[in-house]
PDB file of N, CA and C in Angstrom:
ATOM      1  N   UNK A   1       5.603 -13.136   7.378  1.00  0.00           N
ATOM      2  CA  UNK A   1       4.373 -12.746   6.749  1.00  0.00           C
ATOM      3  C   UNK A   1       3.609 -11.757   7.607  1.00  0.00           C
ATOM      4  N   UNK A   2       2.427 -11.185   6.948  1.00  0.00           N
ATOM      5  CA  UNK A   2       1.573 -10.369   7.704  1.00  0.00           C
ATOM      6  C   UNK A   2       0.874 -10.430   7.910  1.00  0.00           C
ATOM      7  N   UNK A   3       0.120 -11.735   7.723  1.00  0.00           N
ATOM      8  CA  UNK A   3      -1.216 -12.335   7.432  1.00  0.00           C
ATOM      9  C   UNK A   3      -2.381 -11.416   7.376  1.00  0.00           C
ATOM     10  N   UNK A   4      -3.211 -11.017   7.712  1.00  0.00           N
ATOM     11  CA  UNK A   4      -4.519 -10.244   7.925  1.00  0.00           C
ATOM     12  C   UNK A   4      -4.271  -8.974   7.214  1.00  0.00           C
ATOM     13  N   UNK A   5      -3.229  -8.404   7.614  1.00  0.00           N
ATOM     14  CA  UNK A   5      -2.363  -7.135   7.446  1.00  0.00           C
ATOM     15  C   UNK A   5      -1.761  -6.590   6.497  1.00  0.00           C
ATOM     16  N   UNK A   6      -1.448  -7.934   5.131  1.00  0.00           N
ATOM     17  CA  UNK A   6      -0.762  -7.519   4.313  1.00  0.00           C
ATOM     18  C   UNK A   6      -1.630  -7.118   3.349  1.00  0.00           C
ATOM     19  N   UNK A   7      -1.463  -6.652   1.796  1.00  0.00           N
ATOM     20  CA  UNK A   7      -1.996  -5.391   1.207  1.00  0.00           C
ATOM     21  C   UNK A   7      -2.798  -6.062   0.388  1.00  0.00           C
ATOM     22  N   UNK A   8      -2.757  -7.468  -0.159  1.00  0.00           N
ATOM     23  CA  UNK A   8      -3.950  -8.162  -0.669  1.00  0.00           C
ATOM     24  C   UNK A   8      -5.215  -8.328  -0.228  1.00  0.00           C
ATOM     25  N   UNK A   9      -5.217  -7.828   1.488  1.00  0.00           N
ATOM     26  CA  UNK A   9      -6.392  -8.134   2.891  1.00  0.00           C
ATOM     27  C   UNK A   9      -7.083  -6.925   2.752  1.00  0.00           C
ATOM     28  N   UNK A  10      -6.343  -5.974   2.058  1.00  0.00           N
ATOM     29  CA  UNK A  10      -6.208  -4.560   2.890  1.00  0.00           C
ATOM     30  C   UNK A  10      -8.196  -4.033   1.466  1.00  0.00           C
ATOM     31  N   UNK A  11      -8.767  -2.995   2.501  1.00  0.00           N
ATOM     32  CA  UNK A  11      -9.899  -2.395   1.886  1.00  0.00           C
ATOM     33  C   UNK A  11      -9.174  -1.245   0.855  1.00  0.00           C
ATOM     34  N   UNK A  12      -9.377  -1.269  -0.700  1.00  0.00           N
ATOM     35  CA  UNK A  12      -9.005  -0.787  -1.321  1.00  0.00           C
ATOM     36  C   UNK A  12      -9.972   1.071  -1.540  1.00  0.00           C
ATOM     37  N   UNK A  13      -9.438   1.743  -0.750  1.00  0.00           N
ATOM     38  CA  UNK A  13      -9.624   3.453  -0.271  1.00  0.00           C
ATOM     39  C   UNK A  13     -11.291   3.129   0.040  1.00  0.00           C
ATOM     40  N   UNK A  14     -10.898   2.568   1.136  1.00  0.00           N
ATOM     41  CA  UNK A  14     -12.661   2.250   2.159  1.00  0.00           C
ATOM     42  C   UNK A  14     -12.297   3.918   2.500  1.00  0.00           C
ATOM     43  N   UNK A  15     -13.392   4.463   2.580  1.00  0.00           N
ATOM     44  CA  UNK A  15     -13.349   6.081   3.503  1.00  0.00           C
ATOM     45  C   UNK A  15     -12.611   6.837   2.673  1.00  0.00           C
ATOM     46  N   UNK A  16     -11.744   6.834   1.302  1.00  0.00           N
ATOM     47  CA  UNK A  16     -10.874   7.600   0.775  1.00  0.00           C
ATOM     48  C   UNK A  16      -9.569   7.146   1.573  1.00  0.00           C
ATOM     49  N   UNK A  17      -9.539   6.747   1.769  1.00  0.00           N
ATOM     50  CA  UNK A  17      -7.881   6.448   2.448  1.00  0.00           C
ATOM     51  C   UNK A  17      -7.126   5.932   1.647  1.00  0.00           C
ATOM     52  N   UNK A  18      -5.771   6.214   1.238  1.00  0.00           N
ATOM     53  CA  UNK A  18      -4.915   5.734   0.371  1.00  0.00           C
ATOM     54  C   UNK A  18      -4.441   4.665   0.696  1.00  0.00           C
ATOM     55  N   UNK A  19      -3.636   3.822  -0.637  1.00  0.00           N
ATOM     56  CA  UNK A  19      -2.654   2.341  -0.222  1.00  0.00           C
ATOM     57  C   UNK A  19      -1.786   3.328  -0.013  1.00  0.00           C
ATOM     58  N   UNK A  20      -0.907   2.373   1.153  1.00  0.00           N
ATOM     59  CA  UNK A  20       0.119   2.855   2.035  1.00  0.00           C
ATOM     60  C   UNK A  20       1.055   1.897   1.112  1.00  0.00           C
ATOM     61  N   UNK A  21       2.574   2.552   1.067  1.00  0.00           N
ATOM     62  CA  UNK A  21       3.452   2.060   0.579  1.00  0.00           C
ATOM     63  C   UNK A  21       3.880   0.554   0.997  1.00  0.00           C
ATOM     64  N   UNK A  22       4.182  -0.272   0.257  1.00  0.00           N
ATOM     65  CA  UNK A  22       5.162  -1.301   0.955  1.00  0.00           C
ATOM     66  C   UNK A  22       6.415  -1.213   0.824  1.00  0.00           C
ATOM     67  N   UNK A  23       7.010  -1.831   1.614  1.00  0.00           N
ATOM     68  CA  UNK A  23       8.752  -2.129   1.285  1.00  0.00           C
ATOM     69  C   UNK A  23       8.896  -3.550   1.937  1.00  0.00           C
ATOM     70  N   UNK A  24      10.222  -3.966   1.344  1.00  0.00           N
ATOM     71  CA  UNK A  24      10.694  -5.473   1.365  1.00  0.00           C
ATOM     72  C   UNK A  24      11.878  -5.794   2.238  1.00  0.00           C
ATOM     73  N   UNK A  25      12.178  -6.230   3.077  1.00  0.00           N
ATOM     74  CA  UNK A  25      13.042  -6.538   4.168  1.00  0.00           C
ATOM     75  C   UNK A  25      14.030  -7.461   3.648  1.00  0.00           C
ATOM     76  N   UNK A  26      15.131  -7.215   2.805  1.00  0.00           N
ATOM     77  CA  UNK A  26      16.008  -8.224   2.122  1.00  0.00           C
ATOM     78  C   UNK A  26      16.667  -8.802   2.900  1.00  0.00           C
ATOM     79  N   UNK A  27      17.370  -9.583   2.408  1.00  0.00           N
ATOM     80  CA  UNK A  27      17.865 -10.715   3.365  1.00  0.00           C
ATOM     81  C   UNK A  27      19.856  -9.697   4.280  1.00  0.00           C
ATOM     82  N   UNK A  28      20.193  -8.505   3.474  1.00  0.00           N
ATOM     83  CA  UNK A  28      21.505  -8.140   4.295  1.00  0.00           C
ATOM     84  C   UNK A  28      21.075  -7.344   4.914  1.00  0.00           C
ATOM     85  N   UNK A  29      19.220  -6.692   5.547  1.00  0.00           N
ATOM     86  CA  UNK A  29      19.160  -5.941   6.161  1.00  0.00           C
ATOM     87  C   UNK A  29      18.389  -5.039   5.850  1.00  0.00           C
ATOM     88  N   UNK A  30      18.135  -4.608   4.611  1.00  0.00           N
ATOM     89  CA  UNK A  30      18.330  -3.437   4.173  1.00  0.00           C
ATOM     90  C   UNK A  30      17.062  -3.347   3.734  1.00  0.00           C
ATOM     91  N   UNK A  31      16.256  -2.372   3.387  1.00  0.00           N
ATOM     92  CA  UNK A  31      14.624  -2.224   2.447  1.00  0.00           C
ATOM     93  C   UNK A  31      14.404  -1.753   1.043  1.00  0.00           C
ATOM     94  N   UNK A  32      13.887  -2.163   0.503  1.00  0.00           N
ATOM     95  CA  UNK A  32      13.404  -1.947  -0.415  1.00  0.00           C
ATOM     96  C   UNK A  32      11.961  -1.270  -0.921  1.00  0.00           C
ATOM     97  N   UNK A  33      11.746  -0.575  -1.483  1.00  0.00           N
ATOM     98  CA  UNK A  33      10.570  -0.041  -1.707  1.00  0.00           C
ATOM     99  C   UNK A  33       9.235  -0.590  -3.165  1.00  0.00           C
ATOM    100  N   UNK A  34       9.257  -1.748  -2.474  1.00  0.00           N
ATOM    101  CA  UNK A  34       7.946  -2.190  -3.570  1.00  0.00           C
ATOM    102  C   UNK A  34       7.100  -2.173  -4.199  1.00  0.00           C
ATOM    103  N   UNK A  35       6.064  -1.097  -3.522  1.00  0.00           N
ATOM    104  CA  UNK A  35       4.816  -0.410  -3.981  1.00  0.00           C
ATOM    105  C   UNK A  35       4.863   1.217  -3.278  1.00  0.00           C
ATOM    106  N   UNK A  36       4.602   2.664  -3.701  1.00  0.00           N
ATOM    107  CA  UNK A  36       4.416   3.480  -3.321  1.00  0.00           C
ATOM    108  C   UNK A  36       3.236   3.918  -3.004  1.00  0.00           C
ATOM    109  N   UNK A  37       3.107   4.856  -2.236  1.00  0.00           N
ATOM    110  CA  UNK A  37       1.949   4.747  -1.547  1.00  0.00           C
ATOM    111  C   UNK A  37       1.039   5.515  -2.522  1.00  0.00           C
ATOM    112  N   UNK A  38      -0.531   5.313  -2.720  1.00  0.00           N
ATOM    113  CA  UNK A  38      -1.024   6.172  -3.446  1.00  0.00           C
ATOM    114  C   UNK A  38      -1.330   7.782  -3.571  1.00  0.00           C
ATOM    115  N   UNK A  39      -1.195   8.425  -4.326  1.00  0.00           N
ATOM    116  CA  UNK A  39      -1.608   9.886  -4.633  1.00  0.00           C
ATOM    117  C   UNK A  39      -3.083  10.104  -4.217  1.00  0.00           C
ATOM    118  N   UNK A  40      -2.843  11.327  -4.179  1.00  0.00           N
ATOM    119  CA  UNK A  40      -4.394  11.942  -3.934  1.00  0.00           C
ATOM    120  C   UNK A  40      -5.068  11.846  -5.265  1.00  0.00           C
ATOM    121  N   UNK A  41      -4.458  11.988  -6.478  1.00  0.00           N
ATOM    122  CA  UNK A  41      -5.280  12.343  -7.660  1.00  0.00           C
ATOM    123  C   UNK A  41      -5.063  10.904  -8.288  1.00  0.00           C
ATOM    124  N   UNK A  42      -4.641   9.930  -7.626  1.00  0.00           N
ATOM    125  CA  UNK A  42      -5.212   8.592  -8.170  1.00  0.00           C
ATOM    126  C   UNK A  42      -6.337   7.718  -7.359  1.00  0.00           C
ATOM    127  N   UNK A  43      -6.477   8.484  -6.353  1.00  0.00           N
ATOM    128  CA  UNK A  43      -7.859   7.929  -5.650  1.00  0.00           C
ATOM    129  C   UNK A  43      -8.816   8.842  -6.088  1.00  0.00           C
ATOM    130  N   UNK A  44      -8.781  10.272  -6.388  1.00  0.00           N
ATOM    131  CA  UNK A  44      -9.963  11.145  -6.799  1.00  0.00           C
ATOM    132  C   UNK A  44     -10.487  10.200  -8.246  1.00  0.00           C
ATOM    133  N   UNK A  45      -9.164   9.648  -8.702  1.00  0.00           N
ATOM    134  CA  UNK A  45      -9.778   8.884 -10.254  1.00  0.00           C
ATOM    135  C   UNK A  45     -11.078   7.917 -10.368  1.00  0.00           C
ATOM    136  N   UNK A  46     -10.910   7.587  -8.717  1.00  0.00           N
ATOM    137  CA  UNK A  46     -11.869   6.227  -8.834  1.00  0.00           C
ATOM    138  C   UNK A  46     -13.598   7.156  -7.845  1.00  0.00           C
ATOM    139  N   UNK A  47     -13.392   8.113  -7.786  1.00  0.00           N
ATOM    140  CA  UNK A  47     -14.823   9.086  -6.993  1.00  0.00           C
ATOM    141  C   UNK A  47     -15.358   9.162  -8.552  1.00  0.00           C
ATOM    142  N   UNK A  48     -16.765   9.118  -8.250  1.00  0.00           N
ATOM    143  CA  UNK A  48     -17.683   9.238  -9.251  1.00  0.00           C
ATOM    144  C   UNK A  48     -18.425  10.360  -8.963  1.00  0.00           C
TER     145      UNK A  48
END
């Protein structure tokens, strides 16, 4: 786990800063890509 760290904890674009991608650590090694990280023109969506 990531406790503090993981993306449910995380400030959703405090300062404009984007969600950073996740990926998943499967069990033969290998990653997976779970969530991509956000766009610029899907955080401009949420500026008023």
């Amino acid at each position: 786990g990531a406790g503090a760290y993981c993306s449910g904890m995380a400030s959703k674009n405090y300062n404009s800063f984007p969600e950073c991608a996740e990926v998943m650590l499967e069990s033969d090694g290998s990653f997976r890509l779970i969530r991509r990280r956000q766009t610029l023109d899907q955080i401009l969506q949420n500026e008023v």
